[in-house]
Structures are given as C-alpha cells and as structure tokens.
Protein backbone atom coordinates (compact mmCIF):
# COMPACT_ATOMS: atom_id res chain seq x y z
CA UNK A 1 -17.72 -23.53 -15.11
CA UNK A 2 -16.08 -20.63 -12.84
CA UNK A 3 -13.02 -21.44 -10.93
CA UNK A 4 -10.67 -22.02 -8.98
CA UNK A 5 -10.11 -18.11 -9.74
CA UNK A 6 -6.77 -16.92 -9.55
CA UNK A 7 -6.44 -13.07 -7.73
CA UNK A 8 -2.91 -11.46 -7.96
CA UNK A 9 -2.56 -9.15 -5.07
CA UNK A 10 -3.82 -9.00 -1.51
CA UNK A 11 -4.52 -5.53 -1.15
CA UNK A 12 -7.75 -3.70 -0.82
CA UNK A 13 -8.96 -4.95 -4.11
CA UNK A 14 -7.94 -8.36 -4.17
CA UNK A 15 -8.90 -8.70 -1.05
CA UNK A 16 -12.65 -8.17 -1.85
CA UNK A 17 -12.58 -9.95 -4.79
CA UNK A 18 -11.41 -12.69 -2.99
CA UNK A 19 -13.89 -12.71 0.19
CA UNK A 20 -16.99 -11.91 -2.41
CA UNK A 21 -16.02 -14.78 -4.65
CA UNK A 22 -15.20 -17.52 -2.10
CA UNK A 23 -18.69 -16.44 -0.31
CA UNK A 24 -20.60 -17.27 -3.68
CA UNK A 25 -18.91 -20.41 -3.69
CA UNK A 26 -16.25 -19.72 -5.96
CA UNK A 27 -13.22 -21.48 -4.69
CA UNK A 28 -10.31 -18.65 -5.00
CA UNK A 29 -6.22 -19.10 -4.64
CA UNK A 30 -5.26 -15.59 -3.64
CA UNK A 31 -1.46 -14.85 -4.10
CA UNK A 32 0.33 -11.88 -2.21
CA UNK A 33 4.40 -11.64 -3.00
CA UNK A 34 4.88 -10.15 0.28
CA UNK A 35 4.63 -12.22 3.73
CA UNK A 36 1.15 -10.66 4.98
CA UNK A 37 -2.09 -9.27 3.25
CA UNK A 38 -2.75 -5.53 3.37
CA UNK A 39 -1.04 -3.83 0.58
CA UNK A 40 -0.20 0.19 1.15
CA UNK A 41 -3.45 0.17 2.96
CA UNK A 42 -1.27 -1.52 5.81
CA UNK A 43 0.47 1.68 6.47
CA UNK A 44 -2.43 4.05 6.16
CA UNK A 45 -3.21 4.37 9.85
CA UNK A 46 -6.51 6.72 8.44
CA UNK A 47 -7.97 5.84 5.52
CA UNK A 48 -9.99 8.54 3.81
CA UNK A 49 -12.97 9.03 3.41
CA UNK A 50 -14.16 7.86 6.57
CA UNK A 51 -10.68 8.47 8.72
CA UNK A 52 -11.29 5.13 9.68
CA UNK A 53 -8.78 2.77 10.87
CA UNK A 54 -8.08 0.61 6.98
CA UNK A 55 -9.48 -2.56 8.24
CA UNK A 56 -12.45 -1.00 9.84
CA UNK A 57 -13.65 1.58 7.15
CA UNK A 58 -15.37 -1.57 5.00
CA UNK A 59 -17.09 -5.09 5.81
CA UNK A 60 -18.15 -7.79 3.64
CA UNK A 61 -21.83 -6.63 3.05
CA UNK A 62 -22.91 -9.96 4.00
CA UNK A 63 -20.88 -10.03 7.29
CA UNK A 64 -22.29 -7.01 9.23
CA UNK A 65 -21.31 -7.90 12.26
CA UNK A 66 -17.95 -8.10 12.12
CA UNK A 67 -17.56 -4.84 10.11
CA UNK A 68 -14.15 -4.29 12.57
CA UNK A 69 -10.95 -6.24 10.77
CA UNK A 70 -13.24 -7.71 9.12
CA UNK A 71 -10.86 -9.50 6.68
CA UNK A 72 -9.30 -11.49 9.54
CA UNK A 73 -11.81 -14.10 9.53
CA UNK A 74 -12.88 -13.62 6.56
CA UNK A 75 -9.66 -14.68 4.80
CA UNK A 76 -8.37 -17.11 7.27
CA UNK A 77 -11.58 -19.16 7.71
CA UNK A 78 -13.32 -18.95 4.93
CA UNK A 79 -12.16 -22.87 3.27
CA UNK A 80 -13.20 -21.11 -0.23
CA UNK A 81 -10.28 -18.94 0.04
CA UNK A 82 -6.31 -20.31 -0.66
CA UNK A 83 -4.22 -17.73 0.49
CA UNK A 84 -0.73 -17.85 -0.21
CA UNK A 85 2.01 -15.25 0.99
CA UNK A 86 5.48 -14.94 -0.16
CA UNK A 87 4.06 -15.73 -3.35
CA UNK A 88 4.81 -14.47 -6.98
CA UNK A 89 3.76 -15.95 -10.67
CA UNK A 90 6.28 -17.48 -12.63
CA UNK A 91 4.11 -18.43 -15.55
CA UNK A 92 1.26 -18.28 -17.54
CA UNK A 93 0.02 -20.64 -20.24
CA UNK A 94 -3.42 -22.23 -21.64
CA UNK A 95 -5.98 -20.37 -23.33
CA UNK A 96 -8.70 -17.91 -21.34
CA UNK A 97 -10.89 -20.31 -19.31
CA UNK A 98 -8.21 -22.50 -19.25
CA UNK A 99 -4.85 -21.22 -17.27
CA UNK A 100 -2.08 -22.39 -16.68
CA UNK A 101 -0.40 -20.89 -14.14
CA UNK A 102 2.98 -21.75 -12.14
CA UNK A 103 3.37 -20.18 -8.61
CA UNK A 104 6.84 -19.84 -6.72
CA UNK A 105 6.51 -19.73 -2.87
CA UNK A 106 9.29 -18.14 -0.94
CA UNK A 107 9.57 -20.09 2.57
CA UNK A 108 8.10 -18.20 5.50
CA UNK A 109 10.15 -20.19 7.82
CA UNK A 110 7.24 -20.01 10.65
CA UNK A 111 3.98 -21.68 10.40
CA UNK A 112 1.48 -19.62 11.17
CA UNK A 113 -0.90 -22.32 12.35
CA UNK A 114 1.62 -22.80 15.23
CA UNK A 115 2.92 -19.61 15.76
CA UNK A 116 1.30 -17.95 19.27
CA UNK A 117 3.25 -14.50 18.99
CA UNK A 118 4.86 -15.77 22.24
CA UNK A 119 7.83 -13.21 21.80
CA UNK A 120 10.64 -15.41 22.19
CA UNK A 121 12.08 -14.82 19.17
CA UNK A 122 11.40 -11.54 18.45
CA UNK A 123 12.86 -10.07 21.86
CA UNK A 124 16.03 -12.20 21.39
CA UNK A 125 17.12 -11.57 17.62
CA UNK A 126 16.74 -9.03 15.06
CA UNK A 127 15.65 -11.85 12.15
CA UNK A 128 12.54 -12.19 13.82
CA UNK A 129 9.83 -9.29 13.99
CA UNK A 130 6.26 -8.95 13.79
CA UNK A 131 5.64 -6.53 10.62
CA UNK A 132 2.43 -4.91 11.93
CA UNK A 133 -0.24 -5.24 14.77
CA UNK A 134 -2.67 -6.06 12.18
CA UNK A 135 -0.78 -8.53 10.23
CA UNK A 136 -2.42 -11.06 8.46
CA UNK A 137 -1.70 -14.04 8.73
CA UNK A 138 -1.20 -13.68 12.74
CA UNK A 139 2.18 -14.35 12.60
CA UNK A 140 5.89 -13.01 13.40
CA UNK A 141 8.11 -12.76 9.69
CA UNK A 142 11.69 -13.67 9.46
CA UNK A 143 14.18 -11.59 7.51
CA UNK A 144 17.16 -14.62 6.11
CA UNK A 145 19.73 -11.56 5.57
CA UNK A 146 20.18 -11.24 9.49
CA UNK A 147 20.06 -14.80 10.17
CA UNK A 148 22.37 -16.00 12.86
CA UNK A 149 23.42 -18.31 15.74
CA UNK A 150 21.54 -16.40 18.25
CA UNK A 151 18.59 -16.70 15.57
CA UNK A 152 18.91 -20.73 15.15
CA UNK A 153 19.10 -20.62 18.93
CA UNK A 154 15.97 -19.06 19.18
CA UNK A 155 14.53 -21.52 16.34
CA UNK A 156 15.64 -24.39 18.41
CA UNK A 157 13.21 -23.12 21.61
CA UNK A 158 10.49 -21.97 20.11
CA UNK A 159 7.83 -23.79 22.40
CA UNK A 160 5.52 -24.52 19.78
CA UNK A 161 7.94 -25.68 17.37
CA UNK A 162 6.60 -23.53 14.57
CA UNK A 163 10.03 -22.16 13.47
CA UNK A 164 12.13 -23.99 10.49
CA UNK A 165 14.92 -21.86 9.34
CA UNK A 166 15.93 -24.98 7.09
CA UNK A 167 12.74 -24.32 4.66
CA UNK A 168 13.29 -24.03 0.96
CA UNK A 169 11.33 -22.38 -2.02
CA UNK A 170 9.02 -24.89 -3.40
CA UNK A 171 6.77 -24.35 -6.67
CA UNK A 172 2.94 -25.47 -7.73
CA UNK A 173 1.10 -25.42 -11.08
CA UNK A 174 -2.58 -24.88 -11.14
CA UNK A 175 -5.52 -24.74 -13.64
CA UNK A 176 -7.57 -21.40 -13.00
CA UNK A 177 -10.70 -20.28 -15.17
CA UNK A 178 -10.22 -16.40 -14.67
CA UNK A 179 -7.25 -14.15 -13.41
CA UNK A 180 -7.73 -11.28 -11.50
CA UNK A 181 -5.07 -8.88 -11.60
CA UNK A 182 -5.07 -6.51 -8.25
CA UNK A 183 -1.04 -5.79 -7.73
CA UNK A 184 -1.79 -2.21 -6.97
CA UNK A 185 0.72 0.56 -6.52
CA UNK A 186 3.78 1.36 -5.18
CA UNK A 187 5.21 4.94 -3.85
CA UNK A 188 7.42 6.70 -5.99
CA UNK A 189 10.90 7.35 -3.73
CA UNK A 190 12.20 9.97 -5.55
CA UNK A 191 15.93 9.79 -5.01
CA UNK A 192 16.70 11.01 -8.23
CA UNK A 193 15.08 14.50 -7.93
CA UNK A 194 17.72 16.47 -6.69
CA UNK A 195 15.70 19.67 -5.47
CA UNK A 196 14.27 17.10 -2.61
CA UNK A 197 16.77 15.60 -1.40
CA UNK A 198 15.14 12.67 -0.61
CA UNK A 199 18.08 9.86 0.34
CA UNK A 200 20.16 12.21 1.60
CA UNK A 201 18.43 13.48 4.91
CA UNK A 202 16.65 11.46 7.59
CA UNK A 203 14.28 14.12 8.16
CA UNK A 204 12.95 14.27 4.13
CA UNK A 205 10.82 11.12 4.26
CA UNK A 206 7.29 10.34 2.26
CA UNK A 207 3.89 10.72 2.81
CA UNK A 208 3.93 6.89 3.67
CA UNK A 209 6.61 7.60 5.79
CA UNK A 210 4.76 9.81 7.23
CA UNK A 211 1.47 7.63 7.76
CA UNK A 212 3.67 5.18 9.81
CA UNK A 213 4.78 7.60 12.36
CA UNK A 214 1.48 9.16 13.12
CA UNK A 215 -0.03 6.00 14.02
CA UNK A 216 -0.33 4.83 17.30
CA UNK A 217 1.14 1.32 16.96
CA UNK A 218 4.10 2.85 15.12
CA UNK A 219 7.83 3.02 16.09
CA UNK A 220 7.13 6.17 17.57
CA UNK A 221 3.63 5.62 19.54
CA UNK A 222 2.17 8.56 16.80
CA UNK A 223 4.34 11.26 18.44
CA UNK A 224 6.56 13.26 15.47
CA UNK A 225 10.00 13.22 16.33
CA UNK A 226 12.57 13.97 13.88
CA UNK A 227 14.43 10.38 12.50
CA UNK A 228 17.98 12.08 12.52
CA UNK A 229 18.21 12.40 16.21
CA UNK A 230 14.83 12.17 18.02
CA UNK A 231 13.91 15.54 18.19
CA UNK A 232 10.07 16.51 19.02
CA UNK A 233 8.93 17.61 15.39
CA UNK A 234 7.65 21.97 15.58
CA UNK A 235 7.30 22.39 12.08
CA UNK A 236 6.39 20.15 9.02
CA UNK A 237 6.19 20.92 5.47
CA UNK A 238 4.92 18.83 2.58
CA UNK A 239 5.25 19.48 -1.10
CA UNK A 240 2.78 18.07 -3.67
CA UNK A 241 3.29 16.61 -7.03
CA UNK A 242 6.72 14.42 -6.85
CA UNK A 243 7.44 12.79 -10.06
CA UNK A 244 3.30 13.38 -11.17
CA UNK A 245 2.69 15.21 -14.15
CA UNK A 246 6.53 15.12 -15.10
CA UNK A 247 8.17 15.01 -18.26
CA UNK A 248 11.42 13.45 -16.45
CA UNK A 249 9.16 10.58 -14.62
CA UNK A 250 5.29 10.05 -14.44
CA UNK A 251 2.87 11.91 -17.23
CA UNK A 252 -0.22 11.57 -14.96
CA UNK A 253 -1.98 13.47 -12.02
CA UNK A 254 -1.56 10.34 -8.91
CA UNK A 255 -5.30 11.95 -7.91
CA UNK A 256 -5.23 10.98 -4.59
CA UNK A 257 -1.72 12.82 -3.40
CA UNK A 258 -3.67 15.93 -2.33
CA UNK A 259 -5.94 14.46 -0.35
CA UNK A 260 -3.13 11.74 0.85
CA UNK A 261 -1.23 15.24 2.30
CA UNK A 262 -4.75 17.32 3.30
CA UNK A 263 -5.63 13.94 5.79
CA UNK A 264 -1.89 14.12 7.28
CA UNK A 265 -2.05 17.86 7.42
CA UNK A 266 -5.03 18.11 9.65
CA UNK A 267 -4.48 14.86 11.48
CA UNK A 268 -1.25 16.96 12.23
CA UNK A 269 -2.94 20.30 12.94
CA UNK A 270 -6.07 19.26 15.26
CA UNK A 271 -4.31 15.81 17.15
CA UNK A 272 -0.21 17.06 17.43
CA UNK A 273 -0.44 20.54 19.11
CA UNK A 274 1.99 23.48 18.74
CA UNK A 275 3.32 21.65 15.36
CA UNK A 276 2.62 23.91 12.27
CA UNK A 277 2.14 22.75 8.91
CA UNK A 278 2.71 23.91 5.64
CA UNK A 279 1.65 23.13 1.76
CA UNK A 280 3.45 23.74 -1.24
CA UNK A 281 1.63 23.10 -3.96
CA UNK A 282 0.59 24.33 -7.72
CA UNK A 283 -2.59 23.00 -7.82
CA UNK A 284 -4.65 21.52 -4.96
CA UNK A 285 -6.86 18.72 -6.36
CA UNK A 286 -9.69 17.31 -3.78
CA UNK A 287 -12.20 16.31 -6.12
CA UNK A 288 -15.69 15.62 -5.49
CA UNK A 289 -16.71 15.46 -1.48
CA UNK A 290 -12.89 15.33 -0.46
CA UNK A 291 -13.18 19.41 -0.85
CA UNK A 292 -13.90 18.99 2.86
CA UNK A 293 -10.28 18.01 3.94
CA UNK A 294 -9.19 21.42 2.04
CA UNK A 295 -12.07 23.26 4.29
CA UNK A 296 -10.63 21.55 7.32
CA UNK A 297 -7.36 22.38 6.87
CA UNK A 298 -7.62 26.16 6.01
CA UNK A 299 -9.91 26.42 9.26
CA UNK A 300 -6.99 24.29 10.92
CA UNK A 301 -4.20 26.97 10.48
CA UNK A 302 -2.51 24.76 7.66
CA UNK A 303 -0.61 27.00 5.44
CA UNK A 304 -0.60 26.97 1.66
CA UNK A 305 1.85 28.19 -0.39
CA UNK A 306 1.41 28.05 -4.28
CA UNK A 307 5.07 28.00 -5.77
CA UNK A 308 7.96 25.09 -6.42
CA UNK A 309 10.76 23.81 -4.12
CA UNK A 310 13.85 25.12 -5.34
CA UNK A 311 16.37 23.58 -3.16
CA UNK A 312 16.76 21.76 0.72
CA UNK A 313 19.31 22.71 2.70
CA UNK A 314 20.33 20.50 5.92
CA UNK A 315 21.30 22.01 9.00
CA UNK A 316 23.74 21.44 11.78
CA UNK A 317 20.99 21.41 14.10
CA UNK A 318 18.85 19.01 12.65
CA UNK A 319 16.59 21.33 10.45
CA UNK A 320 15.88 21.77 7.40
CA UNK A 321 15.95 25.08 5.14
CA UNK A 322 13.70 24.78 2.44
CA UNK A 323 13.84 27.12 -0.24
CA UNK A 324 10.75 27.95 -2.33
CA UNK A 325 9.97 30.04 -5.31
CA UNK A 326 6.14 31.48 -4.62
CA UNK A 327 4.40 32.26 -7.35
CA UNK A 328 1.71 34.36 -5.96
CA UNK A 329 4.30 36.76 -4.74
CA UNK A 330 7.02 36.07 -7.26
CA UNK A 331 9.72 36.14 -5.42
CA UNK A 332 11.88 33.58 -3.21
CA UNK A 333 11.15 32.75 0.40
CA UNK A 334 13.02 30.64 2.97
CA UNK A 335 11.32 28.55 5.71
CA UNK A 336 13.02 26.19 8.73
CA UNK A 337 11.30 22.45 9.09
CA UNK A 338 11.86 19.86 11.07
CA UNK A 339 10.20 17.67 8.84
CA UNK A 340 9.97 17.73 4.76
CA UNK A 341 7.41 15.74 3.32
CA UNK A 342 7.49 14.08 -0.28
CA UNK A 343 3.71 13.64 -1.71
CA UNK A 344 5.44 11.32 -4.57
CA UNK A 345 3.93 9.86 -7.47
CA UNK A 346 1.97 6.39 -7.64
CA UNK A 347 3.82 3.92 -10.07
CA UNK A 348 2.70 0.34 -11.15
CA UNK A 349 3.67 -2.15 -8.66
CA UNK A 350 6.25 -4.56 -9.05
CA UNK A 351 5.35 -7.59 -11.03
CA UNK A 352 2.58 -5.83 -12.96
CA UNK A 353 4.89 -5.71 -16.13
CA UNK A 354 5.51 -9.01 -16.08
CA UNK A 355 1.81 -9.88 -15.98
CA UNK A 356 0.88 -7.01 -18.94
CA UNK A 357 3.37 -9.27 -20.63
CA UNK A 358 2.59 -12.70 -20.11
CA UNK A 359 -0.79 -12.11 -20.40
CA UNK A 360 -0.79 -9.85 -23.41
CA UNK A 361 -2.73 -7.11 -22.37
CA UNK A 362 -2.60 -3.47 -22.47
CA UNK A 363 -0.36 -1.19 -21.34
CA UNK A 364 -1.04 2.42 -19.64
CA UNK A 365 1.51 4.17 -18.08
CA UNK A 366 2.67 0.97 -16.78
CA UNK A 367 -1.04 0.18 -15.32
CA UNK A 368 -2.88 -2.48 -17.08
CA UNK A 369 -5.37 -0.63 -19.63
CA UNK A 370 -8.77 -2.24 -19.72
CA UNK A 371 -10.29 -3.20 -23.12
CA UNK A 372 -13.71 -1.07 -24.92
CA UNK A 373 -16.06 -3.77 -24.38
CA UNK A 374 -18.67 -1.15 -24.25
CA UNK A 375 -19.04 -1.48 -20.17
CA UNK A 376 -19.26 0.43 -17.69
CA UNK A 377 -17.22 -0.98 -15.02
CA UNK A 378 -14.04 -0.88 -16.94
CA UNK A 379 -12.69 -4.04 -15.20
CA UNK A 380 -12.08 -6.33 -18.14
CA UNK A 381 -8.16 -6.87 -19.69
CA UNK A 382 -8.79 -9.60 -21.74
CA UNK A 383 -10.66 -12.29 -22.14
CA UNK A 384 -11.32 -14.13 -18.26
CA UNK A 385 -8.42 -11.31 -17.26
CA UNK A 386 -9.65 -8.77 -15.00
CA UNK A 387 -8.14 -6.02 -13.17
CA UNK A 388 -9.34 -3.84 -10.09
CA UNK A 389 -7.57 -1.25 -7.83
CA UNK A 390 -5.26 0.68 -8.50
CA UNK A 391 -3.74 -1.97 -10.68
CA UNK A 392 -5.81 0.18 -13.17
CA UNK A 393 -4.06 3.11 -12.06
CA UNK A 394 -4.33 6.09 -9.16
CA UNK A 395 -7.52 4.83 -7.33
CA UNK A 396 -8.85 5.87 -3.46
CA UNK A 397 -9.96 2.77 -1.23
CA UNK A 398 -13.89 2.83 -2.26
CA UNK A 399 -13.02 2.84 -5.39
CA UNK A 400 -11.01 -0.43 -5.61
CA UNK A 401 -13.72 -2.08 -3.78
CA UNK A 402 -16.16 -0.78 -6.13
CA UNK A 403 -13.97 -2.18 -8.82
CA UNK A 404 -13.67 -5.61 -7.04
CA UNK A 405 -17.02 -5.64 -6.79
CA UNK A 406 -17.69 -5.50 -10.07
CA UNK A 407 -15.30 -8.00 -11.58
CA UNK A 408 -16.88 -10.73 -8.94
CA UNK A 409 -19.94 -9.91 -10.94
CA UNK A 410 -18.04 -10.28 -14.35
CA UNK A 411 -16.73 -13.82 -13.03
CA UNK A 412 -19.91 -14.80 -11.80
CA UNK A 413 -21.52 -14.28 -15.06
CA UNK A 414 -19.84 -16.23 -16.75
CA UNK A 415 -16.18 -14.36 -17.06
CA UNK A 416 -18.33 -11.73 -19.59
C-alpha cells in the first residue's frame, strides 16, 4: 500500500512530487525547515529557460488553468497534501515500507489561517516581516532574536488574534511508506577565498544576491544601487567558477553558474541602461539550447574576459578595483566596478548529511548518490528512498521537475 509519503524539501522538486502525488490520491506530509515553500527558486526573480517569473514558468499538467502561481492552491487546498514549515527530521527508524520518522516543528508564532497581512505588525516592529510577495503560506514570519515590548504590543492587537509569541516547539512521529528526499542546494558564500573578498565589502555580493535586487518586488524596486551607500550601480562585473572545480573546496562543475550569470548579464544589459557588464571567466559552459543566453549577451555589449581575479581592491569612493590576470593577452589589467559579482559554487543543503546518514545511503560530493538499479531516471537511493532536484546534485528547474516526476511514478508503482 503507498503512503502517507514523506517529501523532505519544499522546493521546486518537492514541490511537484508533492502536488503529483496528493492528485493521484496519495496522501503526502511535505516538510520544509524554513517558514515558507519556495526553496532558492524564491529568489530567482527569472527563472531560465523560459525567463519566466519561478512560479509561473510550470503548472501541474492537470491544472491548466491556473498555470500562474500555480502552487498556491495547489498546496494549500489540496486535503492530500500536509504541509509543514519550520520543520526538520529528527529521526528515522523502521524498515523501507515501513518508516518511522520523528518531525520537530519550530513555532511560527502566527497562524496562517488567521493571519490577513493587515500590516499592523509589520509597520510597527522589526520581529515581524513578510519574507516575500509570493510567500507561501500567505503569511507575515516572525524573527524571536528581535523580539520585544513594542513586538508583544503589537501581538496583543493583532485584530484577528492570529499572533502567539508564547508558542513552543512541539514534536510528531509518523509511519510513512516511501521518503522522498528533495533538500536541494544551497549557495556557496565564499568568505574564505581571499582574492574575492566576499565579507569584507558591501558591494561584492552573489549571484543570489544579485537575483534579489533586480527584481521588482525587491528592497530596491529592481533598480542597482550599490549596498555600501546607495549609489546608482554604472558598472558590474561577475566572475565565474567560485569554489567549483577547486581543489581547496568543491571538485565539480555547479553546471548551471554560467547560465545563472549569462540571464543576470543580459537582464542587466537590455532592461538597466547605461550599466555595463563584464565576464570573467575560463570556460563559459551553456550547454545544450542555453547557448542562446551566450548569443544574447555578446549581441548585448556584455564583455568577456577569459583570465582569473587576482585581487579586489575597495575604494574611498565606493568602487571597486578589480584586478585580473587575462589570459588571452597575458598580461594584468585593472578595471573600476561598482558592483562585483560572485557566481559561487552549489553545495548540499543543510540537513542532507544527516539524512545520507540516517538513511544509509550514498554519498556524492555531499549530494545523495542514487543506486545502479539499471534505470533510467536515476531517482532511486535505496529501497522506498528517493531523491529529486538538485538534492542529486547541480540541476536547472526542468530538470528537478522532470526528476519529481519520475519518482511519483516510482512511488506509484509500487516504490520500484
């Protein structure tokens, strides 16, 4: 008998699994350790291939007309579906079929069922925010560090009473026939590599960093200013390959970092004008139909220089000077930016370890390695384990729902 199926993750992958499983009856519990569903995909703004807005570039397949945040009713109505936020695993025991598995649930401290995004409490205290537009569940978060009187003040007024600063951690043990394992990745921050810089400067930030100010519901509205002092952003530069293919930190190519940068780069070049961009990079990898965002960006004026960063240099002004060794004209060059930007590595997300471990499956790079069971799909960890998204490792958006896809149809038949 299949289910209740357990899915670790509420990203792009788990997210599918979840919605394609509860709508073939399967009931699902889907866990997410952080307070709303999205994963990295959150802070996208674009997501490639389509440039689409995340939540719009892919519907169920049997919900076509709400192919636009399509997730939103999808997870929060379907009854199939158990989400659970501020959730991690504590435990798993039983045999495959058979799991037992203990859940710890951090308190949200606002219900969501009551909450009406009012803005009471986020206009009067800091503790209280609402972490993105898009947020799922509907609901404003609250941050216990900067709790304060103000804060219980606000708690006390809340119209719809759906604010209890007084709730505690509370744990549940379940019985689940399968485990899906969808924990996906998190950015490298790369404070340790001293050529960047990265720590030290406002104005050297990520490529997620980066993805948050260029949207439209940002901080910023999408207009580039520089984080030390609010500058308007002229120049930009981005340098591929942070902490991939290292000896010092992460063996493998992150695959999707050049095409992460190209979709910034001409969102940049054709949508912010009068900003110029430039690439440093030793190889540029857009495989298969992402060549096009390469194309684009050469006909967009987007520079590309093919050498290593050898040191950044903050100004008294605000800038940046970036020193590079290029490699095509060995010898040294030195440009002015406004704005440095880190494409950095992919590593395992937090918790997957302790899931490789519990469970006793594979380990790849810190990625759970599926097992030669002469498939195709390579989706199965174990037996009634299965893993999706970039769980596996470096994976674009289609292909985690592809994945997801095809461990509902493992589950479905049977957990085989």
């Amino acid at each position: 008998m299949v289910g209740p199926v357990l899915i670790v993750g509420a990203g792009v992958a788990g997210m599918t699994a979840a919605v394609e499983l509860a709508d073939a009856g399967v009931h699902t519990v889907l866990v997410e350790r952080l307070s709303t569903v999205g994963g990295n995909a959150l802070r996208l703004y674009k997501a490639f291939p389509t440039d689409d807005c995340f939540f719009c570039f892919e519907g169920n397949r049997w919900r076509p007309g709400i192919r636009k945040c399509f997730y939103r009713s999808a997870l929060t109505d379907q009854p199939n579906i158990d989400l659970r936020v501020n959730t991690t695993v504590v435990d798993i025991s039983g045999t495959p079929g058979s799991f037992t598995v203990r859940l710890r649930t951090e308190p949200t401290y606002v219900d969501p069922k009551k909450c009406i995004l009012c803005g009471l409490c986020t206009t009067r205290s800091e503790a209280f925010k609402l972490s993105s537009p898009q947020c799922q569940p509907q609901t404003v978060s609250v941050d216990p560090t900067l709790l304060d009187d103000e804060a219980r003040r606000v708690a006390s007024e809340c119209p719809t009473h759906a604010i209890d600063l007084d709730a505690t951690p509370s744990e549940d043990t379940l019985v689940v026939s399968d485990i899906v394992i969808a924990t996906g990745y998190h950015e490298f921050k790369p404070q340790g590599v001293q050529e960047y810089g990265y720590g030290e400067h406002p104005n050297i930030i990520t490529q997620l960093e980066l993805a948050e100010m260029l949207d439209p519901t940002g901080p910023s509205g999408g207009v580039l200013l520089r984080p030390s002092d609010g500058a308007p952003v002229e120049r930009v530069m981005m340098v591929q390959c942070v902490g991939s293919r290292s000896v010092d930190h992460f063996p493998f190519c992150s695959k999707i970092c050049c095409v992460f940068a190209l979709k910034h780069a001409n969102i940049i070049a054709q949508e912010h004008n009068g900003i110029r961009v430039d690439v440093v990079y030793m190889d540029i990898r857009t495989y298969d139909r992402h060549e096009r965002y390469y194309r684009m960006a050469r006909r967009a004026g987007v520079g590309f220089i093919r050498g290593r960063v050898s040191r950044v240099v903050p100004r008294d002004d605000g800038r940046l000077d970036v020193v590079i060794y290029d490699s095509l004209l060995d010898q040294y060059l030195q440009y002015e930016v406004d704005l440095f930007v880190l494409s950095s590595a992919l590593e395992p997300s937090e918790g997957t370890a302790a899931l490789i471990s519990q469970l006793g499956l594979q380990d790849r790079s810190g990625f759970v390695a599926p097992v030669e069971d002469g498939s195709v799909d390579g989706v199965m960890a174990g037996d009634h384990v299965f893993v999706c998204g970039t769980a596996l490792g470096p994976a674009e958006v289609p292909e985690s729902v592809t994945q997801a896809r095809a461990v509902v149809s493992r589950i479905l038949q049977g957990g085989v």
